[in-house]
PDB file of N, CA and C in Angstrom:
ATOM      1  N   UNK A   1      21.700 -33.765  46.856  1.00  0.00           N
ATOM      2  CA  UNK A   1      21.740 -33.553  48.287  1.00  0.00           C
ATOM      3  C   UNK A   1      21.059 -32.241  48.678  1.00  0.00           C
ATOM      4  N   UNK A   2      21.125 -30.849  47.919  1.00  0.00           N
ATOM      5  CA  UNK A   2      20.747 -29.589  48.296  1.00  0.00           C
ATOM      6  C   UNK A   2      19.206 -29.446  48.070  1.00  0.00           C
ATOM      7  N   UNK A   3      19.228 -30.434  46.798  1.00  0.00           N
ATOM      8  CA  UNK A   3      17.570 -30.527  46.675  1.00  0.00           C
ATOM      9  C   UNK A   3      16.566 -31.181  47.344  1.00  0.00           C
ATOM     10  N   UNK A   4      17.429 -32.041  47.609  1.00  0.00           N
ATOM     11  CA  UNK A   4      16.337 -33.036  49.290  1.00  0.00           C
ATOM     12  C   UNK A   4      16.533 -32.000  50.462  1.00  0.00           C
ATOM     13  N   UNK A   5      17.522 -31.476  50.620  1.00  0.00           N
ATOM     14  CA  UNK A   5      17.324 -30.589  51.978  1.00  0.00           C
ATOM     15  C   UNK A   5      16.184 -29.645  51.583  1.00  0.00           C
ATOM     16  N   UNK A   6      16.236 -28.963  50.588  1.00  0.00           N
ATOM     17  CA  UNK A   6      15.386 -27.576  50.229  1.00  0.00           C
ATOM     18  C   UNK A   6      13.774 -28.210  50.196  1.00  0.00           C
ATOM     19  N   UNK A   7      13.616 -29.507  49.540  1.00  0.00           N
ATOM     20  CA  UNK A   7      12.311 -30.195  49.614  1.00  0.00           C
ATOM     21  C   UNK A   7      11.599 -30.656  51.597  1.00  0.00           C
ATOM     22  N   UNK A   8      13.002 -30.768  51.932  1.00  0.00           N
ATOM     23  CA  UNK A   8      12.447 -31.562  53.465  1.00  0.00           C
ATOM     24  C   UNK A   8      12.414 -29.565  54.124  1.00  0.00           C
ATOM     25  N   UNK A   9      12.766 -28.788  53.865  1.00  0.00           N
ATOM     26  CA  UNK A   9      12.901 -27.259  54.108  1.00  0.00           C
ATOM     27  C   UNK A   9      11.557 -26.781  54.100  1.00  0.00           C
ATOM     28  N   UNK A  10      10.813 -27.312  52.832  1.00  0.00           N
ATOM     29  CA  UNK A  10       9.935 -26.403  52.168  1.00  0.00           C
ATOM     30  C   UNK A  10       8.860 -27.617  52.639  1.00  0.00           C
ATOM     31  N   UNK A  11       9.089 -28.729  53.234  1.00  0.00           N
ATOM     32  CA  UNK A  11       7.794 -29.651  54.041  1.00  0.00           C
ATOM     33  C   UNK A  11       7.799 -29.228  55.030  1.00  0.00           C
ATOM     34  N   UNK A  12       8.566 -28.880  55.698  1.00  0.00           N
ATOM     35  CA  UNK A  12       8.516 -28.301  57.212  1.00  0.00           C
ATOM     36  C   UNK A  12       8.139 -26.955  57.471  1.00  0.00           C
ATOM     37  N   UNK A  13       8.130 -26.221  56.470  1.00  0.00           N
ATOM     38  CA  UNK A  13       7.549 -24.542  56.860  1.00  0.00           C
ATOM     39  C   UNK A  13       6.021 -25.106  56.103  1.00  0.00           C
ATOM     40  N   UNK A  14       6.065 -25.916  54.846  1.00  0.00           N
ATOM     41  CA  UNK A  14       4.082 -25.917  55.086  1.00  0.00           C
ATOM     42  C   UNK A  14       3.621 -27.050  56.267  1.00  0.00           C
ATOM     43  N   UNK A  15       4.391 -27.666  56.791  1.00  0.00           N
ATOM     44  CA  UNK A  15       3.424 -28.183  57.666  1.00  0.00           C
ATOM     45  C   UNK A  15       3.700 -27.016  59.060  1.00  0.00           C
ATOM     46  N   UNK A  16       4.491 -26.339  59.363  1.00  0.00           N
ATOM     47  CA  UNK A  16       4.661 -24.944  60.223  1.00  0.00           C
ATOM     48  C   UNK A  16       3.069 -24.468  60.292  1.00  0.00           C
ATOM     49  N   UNK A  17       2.707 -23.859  58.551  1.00  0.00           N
ATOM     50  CA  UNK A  17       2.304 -23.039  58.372  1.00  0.00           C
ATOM     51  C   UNK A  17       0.537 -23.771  58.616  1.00  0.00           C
ATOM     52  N   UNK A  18       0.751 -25.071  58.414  1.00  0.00           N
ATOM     53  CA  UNK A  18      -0.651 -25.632  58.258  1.00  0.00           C
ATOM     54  C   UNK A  18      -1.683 -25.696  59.967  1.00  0.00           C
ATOM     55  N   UNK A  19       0.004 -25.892  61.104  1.00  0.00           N
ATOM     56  CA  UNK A  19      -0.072 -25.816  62.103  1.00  0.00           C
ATOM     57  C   UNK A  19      -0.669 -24.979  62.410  1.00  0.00           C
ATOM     58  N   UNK A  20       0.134 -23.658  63.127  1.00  0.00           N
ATOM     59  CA  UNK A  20       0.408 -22.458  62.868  1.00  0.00           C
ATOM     60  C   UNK A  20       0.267 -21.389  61.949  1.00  0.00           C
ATOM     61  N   UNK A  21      -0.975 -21.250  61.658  1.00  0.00           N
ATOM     62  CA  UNK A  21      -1.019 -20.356  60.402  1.00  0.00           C
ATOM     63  C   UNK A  21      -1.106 -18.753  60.835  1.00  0.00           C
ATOM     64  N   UNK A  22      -1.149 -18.193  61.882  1.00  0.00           N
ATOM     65  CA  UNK A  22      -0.495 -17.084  62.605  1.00  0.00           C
ATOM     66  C   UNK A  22       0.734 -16.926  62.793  1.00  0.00           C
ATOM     67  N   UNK A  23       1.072 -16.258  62.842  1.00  0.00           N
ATOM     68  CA  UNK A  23       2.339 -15.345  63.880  1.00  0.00           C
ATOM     69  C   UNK A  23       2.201 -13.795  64.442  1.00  0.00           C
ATOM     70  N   UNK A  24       3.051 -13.434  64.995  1.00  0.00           N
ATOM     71  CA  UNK A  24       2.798 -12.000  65.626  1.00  0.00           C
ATOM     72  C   UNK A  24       2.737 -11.046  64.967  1.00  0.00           C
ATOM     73  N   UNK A  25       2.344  -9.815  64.946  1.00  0.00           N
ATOM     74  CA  UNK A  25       2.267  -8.709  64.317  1.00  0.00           C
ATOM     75  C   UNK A  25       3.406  -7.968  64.158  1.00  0.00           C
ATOM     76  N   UNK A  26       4.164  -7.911  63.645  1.00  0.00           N
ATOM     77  CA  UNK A  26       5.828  -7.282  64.112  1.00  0.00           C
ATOM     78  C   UNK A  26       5.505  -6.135  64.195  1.00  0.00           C
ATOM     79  N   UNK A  27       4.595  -5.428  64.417  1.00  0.00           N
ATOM     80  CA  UNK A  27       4.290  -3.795  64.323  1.00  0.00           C
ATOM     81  C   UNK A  27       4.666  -3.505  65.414  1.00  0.00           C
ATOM     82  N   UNK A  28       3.325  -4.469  66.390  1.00  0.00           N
ATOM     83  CA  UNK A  28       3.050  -4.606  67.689  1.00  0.00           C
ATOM     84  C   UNK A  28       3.098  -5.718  68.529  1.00  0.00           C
ATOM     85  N   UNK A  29       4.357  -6.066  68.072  1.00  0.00           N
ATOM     86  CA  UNK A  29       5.129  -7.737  68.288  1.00  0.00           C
ATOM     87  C   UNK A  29       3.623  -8.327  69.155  1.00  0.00           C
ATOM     88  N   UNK A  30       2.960  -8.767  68.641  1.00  0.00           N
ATOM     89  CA  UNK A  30       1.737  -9.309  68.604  1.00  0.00           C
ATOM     90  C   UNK A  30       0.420  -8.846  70.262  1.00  0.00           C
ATOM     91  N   UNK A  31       0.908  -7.382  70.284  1.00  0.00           N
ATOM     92  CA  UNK A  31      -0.386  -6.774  71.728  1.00  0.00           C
ATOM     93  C   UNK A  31      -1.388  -6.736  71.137  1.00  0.00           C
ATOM     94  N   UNK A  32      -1.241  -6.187  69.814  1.00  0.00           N
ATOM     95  CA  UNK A  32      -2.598  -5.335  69.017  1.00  0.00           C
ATOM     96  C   UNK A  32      -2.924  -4.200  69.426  1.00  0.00           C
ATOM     97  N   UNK A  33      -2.355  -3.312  70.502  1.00  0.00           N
ATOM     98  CA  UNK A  33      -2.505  -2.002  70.412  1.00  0.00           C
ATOM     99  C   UNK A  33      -1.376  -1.004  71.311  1.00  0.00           C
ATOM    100  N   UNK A  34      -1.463   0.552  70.930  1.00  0.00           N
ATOM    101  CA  UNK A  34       0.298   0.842  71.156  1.00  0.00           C
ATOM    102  C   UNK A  34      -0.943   1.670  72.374  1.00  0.00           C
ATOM    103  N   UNK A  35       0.453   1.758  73.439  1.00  0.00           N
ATOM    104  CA  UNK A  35       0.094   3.452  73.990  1.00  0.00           C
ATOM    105  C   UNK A  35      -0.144   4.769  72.375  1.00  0.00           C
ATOM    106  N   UNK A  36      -1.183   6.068  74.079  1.00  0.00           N
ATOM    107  CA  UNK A  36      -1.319   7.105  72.227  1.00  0.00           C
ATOM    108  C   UNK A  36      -0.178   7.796  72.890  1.00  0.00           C
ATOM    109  N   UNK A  37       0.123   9.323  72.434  1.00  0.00           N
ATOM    110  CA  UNK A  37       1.392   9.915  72.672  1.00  0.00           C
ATOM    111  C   UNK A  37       1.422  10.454  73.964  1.00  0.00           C
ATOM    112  N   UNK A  38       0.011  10.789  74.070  1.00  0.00           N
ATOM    113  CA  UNK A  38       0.016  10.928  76.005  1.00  0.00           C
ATOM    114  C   UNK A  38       0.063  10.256  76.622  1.00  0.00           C
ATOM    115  N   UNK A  39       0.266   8.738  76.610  1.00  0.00           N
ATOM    116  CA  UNK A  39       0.423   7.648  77.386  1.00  0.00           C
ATOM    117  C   UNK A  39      -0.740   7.214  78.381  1.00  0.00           C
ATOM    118  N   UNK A  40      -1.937   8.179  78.539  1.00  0.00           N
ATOM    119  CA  UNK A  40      -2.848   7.865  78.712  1.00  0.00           C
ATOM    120  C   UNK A  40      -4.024   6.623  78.159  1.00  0.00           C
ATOM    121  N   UNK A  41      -3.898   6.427  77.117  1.00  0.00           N
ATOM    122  CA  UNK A  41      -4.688   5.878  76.279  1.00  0.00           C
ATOM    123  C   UNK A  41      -3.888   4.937  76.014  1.00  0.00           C
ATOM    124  N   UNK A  42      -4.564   3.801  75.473  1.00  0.00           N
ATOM    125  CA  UNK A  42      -4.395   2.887  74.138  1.00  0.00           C
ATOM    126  C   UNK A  42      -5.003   3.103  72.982  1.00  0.00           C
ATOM    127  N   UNK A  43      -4.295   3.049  71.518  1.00  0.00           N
ATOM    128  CA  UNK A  43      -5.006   2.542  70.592  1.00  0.00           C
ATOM    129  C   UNK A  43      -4.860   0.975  69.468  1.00  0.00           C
ATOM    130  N   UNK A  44      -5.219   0.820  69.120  1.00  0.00           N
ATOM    131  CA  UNK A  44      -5.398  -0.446  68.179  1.00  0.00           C
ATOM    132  C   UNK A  44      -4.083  -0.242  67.095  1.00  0.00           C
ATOM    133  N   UNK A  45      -3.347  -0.981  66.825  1.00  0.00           N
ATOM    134  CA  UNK A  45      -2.618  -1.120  65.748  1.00  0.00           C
ATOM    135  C   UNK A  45      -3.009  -1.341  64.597  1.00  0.00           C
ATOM    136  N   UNK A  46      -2.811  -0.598  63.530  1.00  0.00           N
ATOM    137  CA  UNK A  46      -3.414  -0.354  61.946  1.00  0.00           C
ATOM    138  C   UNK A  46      -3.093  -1.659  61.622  1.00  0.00           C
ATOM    139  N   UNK A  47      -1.994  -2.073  61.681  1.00  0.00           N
ATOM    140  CA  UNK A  47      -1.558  -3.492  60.720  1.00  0.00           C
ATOM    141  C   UNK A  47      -2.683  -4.770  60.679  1.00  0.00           C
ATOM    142  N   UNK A  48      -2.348  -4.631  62.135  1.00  0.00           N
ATOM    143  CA  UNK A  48      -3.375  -6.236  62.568  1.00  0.00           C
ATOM    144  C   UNK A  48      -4.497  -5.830  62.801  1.00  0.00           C
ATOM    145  N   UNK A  49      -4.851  -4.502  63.090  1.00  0.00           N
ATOM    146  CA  UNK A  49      -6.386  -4.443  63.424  1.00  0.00           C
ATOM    147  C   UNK A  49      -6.832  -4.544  64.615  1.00  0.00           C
ATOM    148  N   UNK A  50      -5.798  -4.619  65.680  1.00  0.00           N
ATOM    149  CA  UNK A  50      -6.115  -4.996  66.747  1.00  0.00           C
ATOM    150  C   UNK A  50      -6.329  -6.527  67.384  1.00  0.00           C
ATOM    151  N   UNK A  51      -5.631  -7.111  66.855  1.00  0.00           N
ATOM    152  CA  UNK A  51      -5.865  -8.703  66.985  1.00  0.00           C
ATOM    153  C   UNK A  51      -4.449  -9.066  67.579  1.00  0.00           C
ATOM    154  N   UNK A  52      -3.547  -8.453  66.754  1.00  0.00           N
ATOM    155  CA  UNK A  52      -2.061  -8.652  67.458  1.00  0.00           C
ATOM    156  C   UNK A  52      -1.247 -10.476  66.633  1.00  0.00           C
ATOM    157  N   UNK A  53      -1.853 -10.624  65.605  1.00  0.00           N
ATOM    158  CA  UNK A  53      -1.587 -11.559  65.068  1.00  0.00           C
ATOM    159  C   UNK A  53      -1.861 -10.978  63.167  1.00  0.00           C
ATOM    160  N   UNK A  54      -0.976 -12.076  62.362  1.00  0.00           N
ATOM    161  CA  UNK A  54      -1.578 -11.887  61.291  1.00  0.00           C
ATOM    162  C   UNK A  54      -0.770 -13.025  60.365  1.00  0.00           C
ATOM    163  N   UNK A  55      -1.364 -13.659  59.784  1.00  0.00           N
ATOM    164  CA  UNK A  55      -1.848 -14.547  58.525  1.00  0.00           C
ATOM    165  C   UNK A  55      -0.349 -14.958  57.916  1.00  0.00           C
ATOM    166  N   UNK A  56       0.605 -15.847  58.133  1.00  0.00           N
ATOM    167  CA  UNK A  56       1.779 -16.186  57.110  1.00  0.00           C
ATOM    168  C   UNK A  56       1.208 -16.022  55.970  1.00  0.00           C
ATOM    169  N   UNK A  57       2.400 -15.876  55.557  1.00  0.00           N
ATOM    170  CA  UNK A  57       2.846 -16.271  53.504  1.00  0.00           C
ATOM    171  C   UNK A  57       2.854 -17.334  53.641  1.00  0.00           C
ATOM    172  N   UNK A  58       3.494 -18.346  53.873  1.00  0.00           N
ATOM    173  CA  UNK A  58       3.243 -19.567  53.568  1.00  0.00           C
ATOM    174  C   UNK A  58       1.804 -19.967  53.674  1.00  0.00           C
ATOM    175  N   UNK A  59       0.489 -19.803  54.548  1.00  0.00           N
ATOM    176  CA  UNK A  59      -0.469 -19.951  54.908  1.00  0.00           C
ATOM    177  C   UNK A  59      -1.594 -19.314  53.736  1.00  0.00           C
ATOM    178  N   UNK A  60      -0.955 -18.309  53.294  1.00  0.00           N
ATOM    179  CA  UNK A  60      -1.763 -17.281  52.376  1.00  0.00           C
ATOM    180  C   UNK A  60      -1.736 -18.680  50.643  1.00  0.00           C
ATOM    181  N   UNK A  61      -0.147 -18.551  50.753  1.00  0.00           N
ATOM    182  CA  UNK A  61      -0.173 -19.703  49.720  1.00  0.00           C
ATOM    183  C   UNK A  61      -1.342 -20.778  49.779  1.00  0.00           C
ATOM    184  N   UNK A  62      -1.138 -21.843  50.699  1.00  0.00           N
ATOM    185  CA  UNK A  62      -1.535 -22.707  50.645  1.00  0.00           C
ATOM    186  C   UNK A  62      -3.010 -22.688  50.448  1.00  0.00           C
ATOM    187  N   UNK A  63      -3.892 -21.721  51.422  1.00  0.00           N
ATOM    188  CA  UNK A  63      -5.258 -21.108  51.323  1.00  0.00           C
ATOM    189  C   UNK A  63      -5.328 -21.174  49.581  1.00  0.00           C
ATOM    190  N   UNK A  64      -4.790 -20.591  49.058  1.00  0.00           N
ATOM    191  CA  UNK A  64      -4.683 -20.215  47.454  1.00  0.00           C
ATOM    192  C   UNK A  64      -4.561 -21.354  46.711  1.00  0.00           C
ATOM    193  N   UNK A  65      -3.925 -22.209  46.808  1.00  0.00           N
ATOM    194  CA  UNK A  65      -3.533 -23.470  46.057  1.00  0.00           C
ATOM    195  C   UNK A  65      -4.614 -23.942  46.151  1.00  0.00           C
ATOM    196  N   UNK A  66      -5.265 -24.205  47.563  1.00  0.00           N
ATOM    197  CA  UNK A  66      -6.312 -25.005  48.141  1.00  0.00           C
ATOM    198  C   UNK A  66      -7.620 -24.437  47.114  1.00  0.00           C
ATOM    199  N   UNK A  67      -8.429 -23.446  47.097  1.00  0.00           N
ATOM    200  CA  UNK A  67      -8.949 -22.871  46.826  1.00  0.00           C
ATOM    201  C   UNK A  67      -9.099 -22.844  45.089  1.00  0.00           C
ATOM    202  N   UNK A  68      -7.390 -23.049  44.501  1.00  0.00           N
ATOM    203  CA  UNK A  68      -7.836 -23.302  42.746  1.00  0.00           C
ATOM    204  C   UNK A  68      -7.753 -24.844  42.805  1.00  0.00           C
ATOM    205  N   UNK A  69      -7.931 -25.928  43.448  1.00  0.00           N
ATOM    206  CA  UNK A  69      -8.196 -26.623  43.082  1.00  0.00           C
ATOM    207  C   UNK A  69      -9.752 -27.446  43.738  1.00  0.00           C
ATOM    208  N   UNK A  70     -10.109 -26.599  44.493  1.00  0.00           N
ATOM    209  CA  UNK A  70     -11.773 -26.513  44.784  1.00  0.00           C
ATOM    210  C   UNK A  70     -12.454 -25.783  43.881  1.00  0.00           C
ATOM    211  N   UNK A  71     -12.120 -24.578  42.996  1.00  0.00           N
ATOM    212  CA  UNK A  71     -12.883 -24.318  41.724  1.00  0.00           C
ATOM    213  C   UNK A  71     -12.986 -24.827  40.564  1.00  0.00           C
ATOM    214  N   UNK A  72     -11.404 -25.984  40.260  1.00  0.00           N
ATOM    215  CA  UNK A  72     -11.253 -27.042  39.144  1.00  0.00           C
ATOM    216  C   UNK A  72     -12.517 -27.875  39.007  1.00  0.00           C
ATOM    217  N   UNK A  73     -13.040 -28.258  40.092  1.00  0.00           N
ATOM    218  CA  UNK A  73     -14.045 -29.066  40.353  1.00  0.00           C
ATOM    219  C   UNK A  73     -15.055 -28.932  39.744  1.00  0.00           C
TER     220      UNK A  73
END
């Protein structure tokens, strides 16, 4: 029973991830850039780069899986 849940668990975050292969930047809960300390300015957030998004683990996986079995070839 725990192992069909954890299997139907682990189908639903890669098809999440296949969807959705972003999520937000938790730095900069996904703006991509902060006020500077004078509040004048903006700058870019280091994490994301300024995009305000960045790349799941699950997504990183799958890219990877995908990828050794396109070099098997």
């Amino acid at each position: 029973m725990w192992l069909l849940l954890a299997t139907l668990a682990a189908a639903g975050y890669l098809l999440h991830c296949v969807i959705w292969p972003y999520r937000a930047c938790r730095k900069c809960q996904g703006a991509g850039r902060f006020r500077s300390p004078s509040g004048r300015a903006w700058r870019y957030c280091n994490r994301c780069g300024g995009r305000g998004a960045q790349l799941r683990a699950g997504r990183r996986i799958w890219t990877h899986l995908k990828n050794l079995d396109r070099n098997r070839r």
